[in-house]
Protein backbone atom coordinates (compact mmCIF):
# COMPACT_ATOMS: atom_id res chain seq x y z
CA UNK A 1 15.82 -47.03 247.10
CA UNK A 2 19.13 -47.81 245.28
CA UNK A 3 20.79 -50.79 245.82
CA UNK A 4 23.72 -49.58 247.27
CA UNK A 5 21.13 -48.09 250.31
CA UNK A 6 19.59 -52.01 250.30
CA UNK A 7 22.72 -53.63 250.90
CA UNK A 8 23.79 -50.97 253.48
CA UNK A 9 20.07 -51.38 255.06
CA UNK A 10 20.38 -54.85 255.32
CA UNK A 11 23.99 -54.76 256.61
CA UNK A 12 22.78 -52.17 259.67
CA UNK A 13 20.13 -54.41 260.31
CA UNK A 14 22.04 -57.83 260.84
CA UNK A 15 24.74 -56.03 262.81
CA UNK A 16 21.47 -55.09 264.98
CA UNK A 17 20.06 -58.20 265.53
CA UNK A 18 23.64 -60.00 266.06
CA UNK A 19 24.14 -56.89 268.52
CA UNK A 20 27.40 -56.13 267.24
CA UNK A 21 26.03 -52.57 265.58
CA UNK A 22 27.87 -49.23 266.92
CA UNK A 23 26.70 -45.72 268.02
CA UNK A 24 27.62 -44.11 264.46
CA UNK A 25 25.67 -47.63 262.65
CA UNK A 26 22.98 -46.80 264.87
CA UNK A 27 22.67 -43.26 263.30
CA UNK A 28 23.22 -44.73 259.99
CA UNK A 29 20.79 -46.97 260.58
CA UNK A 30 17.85 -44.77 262.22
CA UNK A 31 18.27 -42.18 259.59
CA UNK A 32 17.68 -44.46 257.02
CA UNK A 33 14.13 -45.83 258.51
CA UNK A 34 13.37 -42.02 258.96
CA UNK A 35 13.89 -41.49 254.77
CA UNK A 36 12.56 -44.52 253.59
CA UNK A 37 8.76 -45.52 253.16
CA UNK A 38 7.49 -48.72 254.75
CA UNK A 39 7.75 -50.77 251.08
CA UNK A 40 11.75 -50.35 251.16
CA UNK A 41 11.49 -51.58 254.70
CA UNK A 42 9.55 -54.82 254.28
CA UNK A 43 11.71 -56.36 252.09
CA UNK A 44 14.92 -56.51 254.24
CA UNK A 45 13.29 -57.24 257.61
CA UNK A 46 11.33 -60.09 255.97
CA UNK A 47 14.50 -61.36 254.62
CA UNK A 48 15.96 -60.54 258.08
CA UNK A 49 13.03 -62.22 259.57
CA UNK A 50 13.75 -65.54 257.67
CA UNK A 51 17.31 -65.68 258.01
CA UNK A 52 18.28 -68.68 259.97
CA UNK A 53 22.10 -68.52 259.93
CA UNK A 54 21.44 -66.27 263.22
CA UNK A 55 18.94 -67.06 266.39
CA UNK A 56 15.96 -64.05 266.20
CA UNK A 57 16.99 -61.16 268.11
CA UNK A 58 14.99 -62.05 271.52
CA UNK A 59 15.51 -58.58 273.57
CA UNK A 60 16.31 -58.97 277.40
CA UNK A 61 13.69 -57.37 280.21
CA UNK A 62 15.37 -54.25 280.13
CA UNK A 63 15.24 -53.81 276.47
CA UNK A 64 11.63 -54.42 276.73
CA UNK A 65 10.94 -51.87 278.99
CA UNK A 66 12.94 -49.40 277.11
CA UNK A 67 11.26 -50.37 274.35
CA UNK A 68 8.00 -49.96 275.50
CA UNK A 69 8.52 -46.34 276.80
CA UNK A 70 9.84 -45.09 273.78
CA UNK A 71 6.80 -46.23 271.95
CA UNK A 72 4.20 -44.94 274.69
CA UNK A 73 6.61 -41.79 274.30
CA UNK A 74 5.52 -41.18 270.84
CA UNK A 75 2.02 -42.19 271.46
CA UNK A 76 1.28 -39.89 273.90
CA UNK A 77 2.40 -37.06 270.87
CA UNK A 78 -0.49 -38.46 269.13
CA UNK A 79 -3.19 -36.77 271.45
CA UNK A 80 -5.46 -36.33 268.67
CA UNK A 81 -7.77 -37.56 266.33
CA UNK A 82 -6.15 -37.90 262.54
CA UNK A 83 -9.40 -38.39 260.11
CA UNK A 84 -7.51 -39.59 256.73
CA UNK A 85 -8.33 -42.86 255.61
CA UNK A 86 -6.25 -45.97 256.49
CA UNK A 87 -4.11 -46.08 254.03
CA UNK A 88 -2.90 -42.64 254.33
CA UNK A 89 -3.04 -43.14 258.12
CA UNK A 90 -0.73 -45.61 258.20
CA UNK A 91 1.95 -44.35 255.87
CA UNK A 92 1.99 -40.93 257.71
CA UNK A 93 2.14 -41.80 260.69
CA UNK A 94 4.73 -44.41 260.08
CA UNK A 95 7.18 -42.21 258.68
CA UNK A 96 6.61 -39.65 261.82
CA UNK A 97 7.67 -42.03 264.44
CA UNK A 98 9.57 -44.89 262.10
CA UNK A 99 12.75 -43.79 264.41
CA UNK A 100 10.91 -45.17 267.35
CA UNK A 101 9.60 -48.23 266.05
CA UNK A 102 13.02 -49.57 264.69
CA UNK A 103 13.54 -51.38 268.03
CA UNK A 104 9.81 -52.57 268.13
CA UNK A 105 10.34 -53.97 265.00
CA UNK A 106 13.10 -56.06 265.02
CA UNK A 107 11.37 -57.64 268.17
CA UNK A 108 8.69 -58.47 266.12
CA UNK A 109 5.74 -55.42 266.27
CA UNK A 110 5.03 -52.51 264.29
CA UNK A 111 3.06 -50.69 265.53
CA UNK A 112 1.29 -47.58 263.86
CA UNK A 113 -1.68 -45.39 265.45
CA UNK A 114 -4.12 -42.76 264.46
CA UNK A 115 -6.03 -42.68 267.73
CA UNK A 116 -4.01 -41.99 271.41
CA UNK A 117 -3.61 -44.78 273.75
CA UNK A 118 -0.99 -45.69 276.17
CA UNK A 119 -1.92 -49.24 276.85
CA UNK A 120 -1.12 -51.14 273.81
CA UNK A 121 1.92 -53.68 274.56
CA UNK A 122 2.77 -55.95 277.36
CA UNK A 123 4.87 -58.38 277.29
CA UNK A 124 4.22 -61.62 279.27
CA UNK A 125 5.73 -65.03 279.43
CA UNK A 126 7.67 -64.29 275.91
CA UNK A 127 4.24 -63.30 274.39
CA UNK A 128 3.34 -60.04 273.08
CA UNK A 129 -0.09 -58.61 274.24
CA UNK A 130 -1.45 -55.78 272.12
CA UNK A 131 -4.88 -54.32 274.12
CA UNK A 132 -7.00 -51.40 272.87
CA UNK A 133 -9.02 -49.85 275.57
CA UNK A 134 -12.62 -48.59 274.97
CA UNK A 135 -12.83 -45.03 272.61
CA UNK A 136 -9.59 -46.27 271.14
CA UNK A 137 -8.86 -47.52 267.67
CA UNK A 138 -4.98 -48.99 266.85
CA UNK A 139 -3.56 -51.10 264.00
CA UNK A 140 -0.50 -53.06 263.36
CA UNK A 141 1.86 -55.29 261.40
CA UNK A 142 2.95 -58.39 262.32
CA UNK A 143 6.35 -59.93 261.31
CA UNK A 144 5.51 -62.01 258.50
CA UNK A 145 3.50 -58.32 257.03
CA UNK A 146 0.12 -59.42 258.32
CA UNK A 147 -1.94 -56.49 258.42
CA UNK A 148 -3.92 -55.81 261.63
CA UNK A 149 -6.83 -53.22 262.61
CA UNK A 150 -7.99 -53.61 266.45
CA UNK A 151 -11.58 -51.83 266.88
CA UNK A 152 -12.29 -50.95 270.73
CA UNK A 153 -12.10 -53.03 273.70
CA UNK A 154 -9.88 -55.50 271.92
CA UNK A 155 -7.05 -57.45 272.64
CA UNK A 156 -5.08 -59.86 270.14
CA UNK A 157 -1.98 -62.03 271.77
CA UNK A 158 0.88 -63.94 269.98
CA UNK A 159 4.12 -65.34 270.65
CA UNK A 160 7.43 -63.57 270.55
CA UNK A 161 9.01 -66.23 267.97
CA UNK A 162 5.23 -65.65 265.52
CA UNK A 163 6.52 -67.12 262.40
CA UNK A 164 9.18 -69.57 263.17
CA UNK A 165 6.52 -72.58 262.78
CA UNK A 166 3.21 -71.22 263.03
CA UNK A 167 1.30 -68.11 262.47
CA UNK A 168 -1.00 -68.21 265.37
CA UNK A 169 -2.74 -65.83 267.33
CA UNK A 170 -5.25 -65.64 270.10
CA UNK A 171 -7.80 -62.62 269.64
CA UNK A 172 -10.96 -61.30 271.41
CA UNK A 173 -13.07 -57.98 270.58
CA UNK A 174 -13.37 -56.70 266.75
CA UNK A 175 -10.56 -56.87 264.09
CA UNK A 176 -9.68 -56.58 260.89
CA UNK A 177 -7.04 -58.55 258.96
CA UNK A 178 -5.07 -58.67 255.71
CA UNK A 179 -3.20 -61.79 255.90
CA UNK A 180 -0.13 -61.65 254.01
CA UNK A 181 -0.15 -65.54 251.43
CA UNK A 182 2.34 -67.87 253.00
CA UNK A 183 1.10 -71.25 252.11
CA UNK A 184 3.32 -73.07 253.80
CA UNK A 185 2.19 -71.69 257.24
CA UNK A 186 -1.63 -70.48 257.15
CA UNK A 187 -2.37 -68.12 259.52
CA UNK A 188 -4.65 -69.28 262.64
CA UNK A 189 -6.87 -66.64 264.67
CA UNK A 190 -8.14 -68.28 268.11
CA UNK A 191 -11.04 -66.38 269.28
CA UNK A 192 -12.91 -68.32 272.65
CA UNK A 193 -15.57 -70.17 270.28
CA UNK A 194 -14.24 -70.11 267.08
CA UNK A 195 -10.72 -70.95 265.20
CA UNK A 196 -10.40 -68.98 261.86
CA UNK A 197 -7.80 -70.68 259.72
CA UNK A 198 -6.11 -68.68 255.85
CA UNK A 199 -3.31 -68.68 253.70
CA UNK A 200 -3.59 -65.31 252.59
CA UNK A 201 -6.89 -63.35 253.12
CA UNK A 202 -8.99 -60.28 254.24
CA UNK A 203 -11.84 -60.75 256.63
CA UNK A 204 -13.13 -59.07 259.41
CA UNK A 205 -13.98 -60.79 262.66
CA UNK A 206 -16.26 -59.83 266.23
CA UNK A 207 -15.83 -61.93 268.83
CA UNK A 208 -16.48 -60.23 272.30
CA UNK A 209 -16.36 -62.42 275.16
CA UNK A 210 -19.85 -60.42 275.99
CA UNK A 211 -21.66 -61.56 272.95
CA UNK A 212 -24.12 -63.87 272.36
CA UNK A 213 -22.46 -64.89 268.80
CA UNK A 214 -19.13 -65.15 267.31
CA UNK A 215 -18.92 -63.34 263.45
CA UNK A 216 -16.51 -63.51 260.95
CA UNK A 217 -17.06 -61.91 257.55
CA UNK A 218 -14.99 -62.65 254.50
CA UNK A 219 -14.03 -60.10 251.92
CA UNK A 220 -11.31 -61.37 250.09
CA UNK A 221 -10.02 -65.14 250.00
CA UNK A 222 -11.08 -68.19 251.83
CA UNK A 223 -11.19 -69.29 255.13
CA UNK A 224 -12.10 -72.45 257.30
CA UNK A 225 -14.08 -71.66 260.17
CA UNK A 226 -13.91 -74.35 263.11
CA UNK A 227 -16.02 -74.60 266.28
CA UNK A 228 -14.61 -74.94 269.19
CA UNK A 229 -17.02 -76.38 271.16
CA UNK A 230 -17.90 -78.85 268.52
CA UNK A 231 -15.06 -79.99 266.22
CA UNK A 232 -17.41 -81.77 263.94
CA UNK A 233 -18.49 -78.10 263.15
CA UNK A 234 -16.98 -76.56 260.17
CA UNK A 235 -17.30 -74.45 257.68
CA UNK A 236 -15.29 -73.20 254.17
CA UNK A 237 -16.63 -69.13 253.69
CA UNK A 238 -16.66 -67.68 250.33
CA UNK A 239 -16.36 -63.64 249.67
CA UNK A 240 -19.52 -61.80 250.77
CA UNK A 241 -20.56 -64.53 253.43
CA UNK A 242 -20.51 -64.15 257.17
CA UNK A 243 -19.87 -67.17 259.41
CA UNK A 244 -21.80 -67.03 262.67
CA UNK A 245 -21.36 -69.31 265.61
CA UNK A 246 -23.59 -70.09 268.60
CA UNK A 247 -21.49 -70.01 271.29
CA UNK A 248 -24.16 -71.76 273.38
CA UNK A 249 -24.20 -74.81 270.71
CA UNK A 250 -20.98 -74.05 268.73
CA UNK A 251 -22.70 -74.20 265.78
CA UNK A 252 -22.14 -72.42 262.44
CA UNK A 253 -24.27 -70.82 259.95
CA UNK A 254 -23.08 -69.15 256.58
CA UNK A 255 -25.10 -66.34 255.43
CA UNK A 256 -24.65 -63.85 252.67
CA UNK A 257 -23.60 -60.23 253.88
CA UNK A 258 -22.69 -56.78 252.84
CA UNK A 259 -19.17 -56.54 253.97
CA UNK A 260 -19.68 -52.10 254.22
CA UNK A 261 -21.84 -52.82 256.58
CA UNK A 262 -19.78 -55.17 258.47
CA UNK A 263 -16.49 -53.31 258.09
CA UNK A 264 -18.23 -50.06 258.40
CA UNK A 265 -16.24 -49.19 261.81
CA UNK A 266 -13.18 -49.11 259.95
CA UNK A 267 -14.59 -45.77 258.27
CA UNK A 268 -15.45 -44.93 261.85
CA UNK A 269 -18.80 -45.29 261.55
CA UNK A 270 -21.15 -47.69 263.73
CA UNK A 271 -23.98 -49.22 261.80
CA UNK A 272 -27.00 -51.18 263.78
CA UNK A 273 -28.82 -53.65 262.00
CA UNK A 274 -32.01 -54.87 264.24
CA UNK A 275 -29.93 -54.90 266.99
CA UNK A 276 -31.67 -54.47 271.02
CA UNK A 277 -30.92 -51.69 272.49
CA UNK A 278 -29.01 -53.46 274.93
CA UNK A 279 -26.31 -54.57 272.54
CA UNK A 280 -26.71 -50.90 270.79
CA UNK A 281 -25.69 -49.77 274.55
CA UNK A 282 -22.95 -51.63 275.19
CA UNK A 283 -21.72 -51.01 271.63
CA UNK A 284 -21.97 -47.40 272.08
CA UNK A 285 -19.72 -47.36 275.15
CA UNK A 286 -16.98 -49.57 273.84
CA UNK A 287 -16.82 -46.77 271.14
CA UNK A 288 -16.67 -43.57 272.88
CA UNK A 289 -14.78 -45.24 276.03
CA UNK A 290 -18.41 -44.07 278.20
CA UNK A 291 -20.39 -45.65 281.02
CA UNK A 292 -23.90 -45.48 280.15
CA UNK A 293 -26.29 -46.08 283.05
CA UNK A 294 -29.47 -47.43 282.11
CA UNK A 295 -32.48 -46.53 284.66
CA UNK A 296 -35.80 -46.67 281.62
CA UNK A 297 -38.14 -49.34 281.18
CA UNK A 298 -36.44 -52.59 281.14
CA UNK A 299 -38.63 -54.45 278.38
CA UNK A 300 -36.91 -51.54 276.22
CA UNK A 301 -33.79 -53.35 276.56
CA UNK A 302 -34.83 -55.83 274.41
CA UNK A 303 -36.00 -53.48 271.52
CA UNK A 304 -34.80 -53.62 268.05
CA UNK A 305 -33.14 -50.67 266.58
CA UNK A 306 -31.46 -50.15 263.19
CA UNK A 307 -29.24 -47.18 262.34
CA UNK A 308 -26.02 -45.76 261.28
CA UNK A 309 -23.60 -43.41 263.40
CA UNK A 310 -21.64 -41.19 261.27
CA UNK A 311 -17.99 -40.28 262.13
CA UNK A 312 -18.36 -36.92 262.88
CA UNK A 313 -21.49 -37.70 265.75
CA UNK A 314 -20.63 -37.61 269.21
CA UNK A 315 -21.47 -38.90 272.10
CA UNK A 316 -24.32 -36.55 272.82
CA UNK A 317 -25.30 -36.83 269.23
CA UNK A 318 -26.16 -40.34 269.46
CA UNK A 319 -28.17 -40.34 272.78
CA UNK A 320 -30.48 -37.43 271.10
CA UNK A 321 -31.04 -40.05 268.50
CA UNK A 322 -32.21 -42.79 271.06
CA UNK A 323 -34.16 -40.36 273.48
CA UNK A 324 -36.31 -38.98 269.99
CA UNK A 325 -36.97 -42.94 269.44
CA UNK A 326 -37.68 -43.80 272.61
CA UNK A 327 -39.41 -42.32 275.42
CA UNK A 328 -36.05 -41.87 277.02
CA UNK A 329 -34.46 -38.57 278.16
CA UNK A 330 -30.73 -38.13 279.00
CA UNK A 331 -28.18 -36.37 281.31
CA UNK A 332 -25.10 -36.85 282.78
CA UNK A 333 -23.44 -36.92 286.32
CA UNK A 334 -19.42 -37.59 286.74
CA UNK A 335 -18.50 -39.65 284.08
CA UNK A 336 -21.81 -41.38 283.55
CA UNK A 337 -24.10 -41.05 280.92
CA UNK A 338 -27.65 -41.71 282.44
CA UNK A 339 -30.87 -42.45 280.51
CA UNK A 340 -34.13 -42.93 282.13
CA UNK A 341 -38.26 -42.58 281.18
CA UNK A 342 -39.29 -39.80 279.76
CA UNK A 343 -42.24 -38.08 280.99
CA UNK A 344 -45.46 -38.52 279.34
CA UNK A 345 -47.29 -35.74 278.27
C-alpha cells in the first residue's frame, strides 16, 4: 500500500470514528477495505485504536443492531463448508465480506468465518458476547490483533472498551489463541476454574462448564495458570506442557503433551485419548450439532476409548465406528441419533 493510500486510510478512518465522515468518504473508505489485505489494515486501526486525542467510537443501540444484521447478512452467504486451512481461511474470507465488517471493526470485532452460523454477537450491558452453537466452528480478532479460534459450543465475552486498561476476557468451551505481545497489558482469559494470564502467546484451552477438568495447553510462550478455587494454586507452563485443573479441588498439575493432539480440532479432526464413552458422546454431539440418545448398557458409559475422527467422517461414519467396538447398534428417529444393545448372536 503506498503511503499516499495510508494517510488517506487513516484520514477516512478518524473522520469515522469522530462521525464527521460523508456519503462519498464512506465509498472512499469501503472501497479501500475491499482492495486492501488485512496487514495494510492492522496498522491504522491499531494506531486508530490507541489514539487518545478522541473518546473510542462507542456505537448507539441502533448502530448495533444495524451492525449486527449486516454481519448475520453475510453469514448466512456462507452456507457452506470452506476446507482450506486457517490461514487461507481467514484471508479469503476476509477480503469477501471486509465491506461488511468495516463497521464491526471500528466497534471493536472482526469477525471472519469458514463455517455458517447466525448466532455469533450480542451485545449486552456494553459487552460483546461472541457464542458458537454446536456443529459450528468461528474465529476472530480482537482489537489489540489477538487472534481467536472458538471450537463448538463455545462462548468467549469481553468488554466493549477491551484494551483501554486491561485485556480481559471471560471464556467457556474450547479455544484457541494467538495473543498479540503487549507487555504492558498481559492478556487475562477467565474460564469458571481457572485464570490464564500472557503477554504474548499461543495456547489452546478446554474448559466446558460440563467437564470434569479444566485444560490448557501451551504451544508457544509462557503462561501463569491460577486456580480459582484455590489462589495458593499456581502454575508457570512451558511449551509442550498441559496445565490441568481439578475443578472439584482447584488443583493444578503440569504434564508434558503433544500439542497435534490437543489442537487437532483446529484441522477438524477429533482425536480421543482413553476417553469414556460418555465424554466421547457428548464430544461427538457438540461437533456435529446432534442429540445422541443413549439406551445400551450403562456400565459402557464408563468405557475407555481411544481414536481419531478424520475431517471428512460424518456423523454416520463415526457411530459405525462405535457400534463395530461395542455391542451397540444405531438408528435414528427425528433429529435423534439413538444407540442401544446389540443383539447377541
Amino acid at each position: 500500500m503506498s503511503e499516499n493510500k495510508k494517510r488517506k486510510l487513516k484520514y477516512l478512518f478518524t473522520q469515522y470514528v469522530r462521525r464527521h465522515i460523508t456519503n462519498e468518504e464512506l465509498s472512499d473508505l469501503k472501497s479501500i477495505v475491499n482492495s486492501s489485505g488485512n496487514e495494510d489494515l492492522d496498522k491504522p486501526l491499531r494506531e486508530l485504536w490507541m489514539n487518545k486525542e478522541y473518546p473510542p467510537f462507542l456505537p448507539t443501540d441502533d448502530q448495533k443492531i444495524r451492525m449486527i444484521q449486516r454481519i448475520e447478512q453475510s453469514i448466512q452467504k456462507e452456507n457452506h463448508p470452506i476446507v482450506l486451512s486457517l490461514h487461507k481461511r481467514f484471508f479469503r474470507t476476509f477480503s469477501r465480506i471486509a465491506a461488511v465488517f468495516i463497521f464491526a471493526l471500528l466497534s471493536g470485532i472482526c469477525i471472519y468465518l469458514y463455517r455458517s452460523n447466525q448466532n455469533l454477537t450480542v451485545y449486552k450491558n456494553n459487552e460483546i458476547m461472541l457464542n458458537v452453537g454446536n456443529g459450528q466452528e468461528a474465529g476472530f480478532i480482537l482489537p489489540d490483533g489477538t487472534s481467536v479460534k472458538l471450537n463448538s459450543g463455545s462462548t468467549l465475552c469481553y468488554a466493549n472498551n477491551f484494551g483501554e486498561n486491561n485485556r480481559f476476557v471471560n471464556f467457556s468451551g474450547e479455544a484457541f489463541f494467538e495473543v498479540k505481545q503487549d507487555k504492558n497489558r498481559p492478556f487475562i482469559v477467565s474460564t469458571k476454574y481457572l485464570n490464564i494470564e500472557v503477554v504474548g502467546t499461543t495456547f489452546n484451552v478446554y474448559a466446558f462448564d460440563s467437564s470434569d477438568v479444566v485444560e490448557m495447553t501451551l504451544l508457544t510462550g509462557s503462561v501463569k495458570a491460577s486456580s480459582k478455587k484455590n489462589p495458593e494454586y499456581h502454575v508457570f507452563v512451558k511449551p509442550n506442557e498441559k496445565v490441568v485443573c481439578d475443578i472439584s479441588t482447584g488443583k493444578l498439575t503440569v504434564q508434558k503433551t503433544d500439542t497435534q493432539y490437543e489442537t487437532a480440532w483446529l484441522n477438524g479432526e477429533i482425536v480421543f485419548k482413553s476417553e469414556t464413552l460418555s465424554n466421547v458422546l457428548a464430544k461427538l454431539e457438540r461437533k456435529y450439532g446432534v442429540h445422541i440418545r443413549y439406551e445400551g448398557n450403562a456400565d459402557l458409559l464408563n468405557d475407555r476409548f481411544s481414536g481419531r475422527i478424520g475431517k471428512d467422517n460424518n456423523m454416520d461414519d463415526v457411530l459405525k465406528i462405535l457400534t463395530n467396538h461395542y455391542p451397540l447398534k444405531y438408528g435414528q428417529k427425528g433429529n435423534a441419533f439413538i444407540l442401544s444393545n446389540r443383539k447377541q448372536k
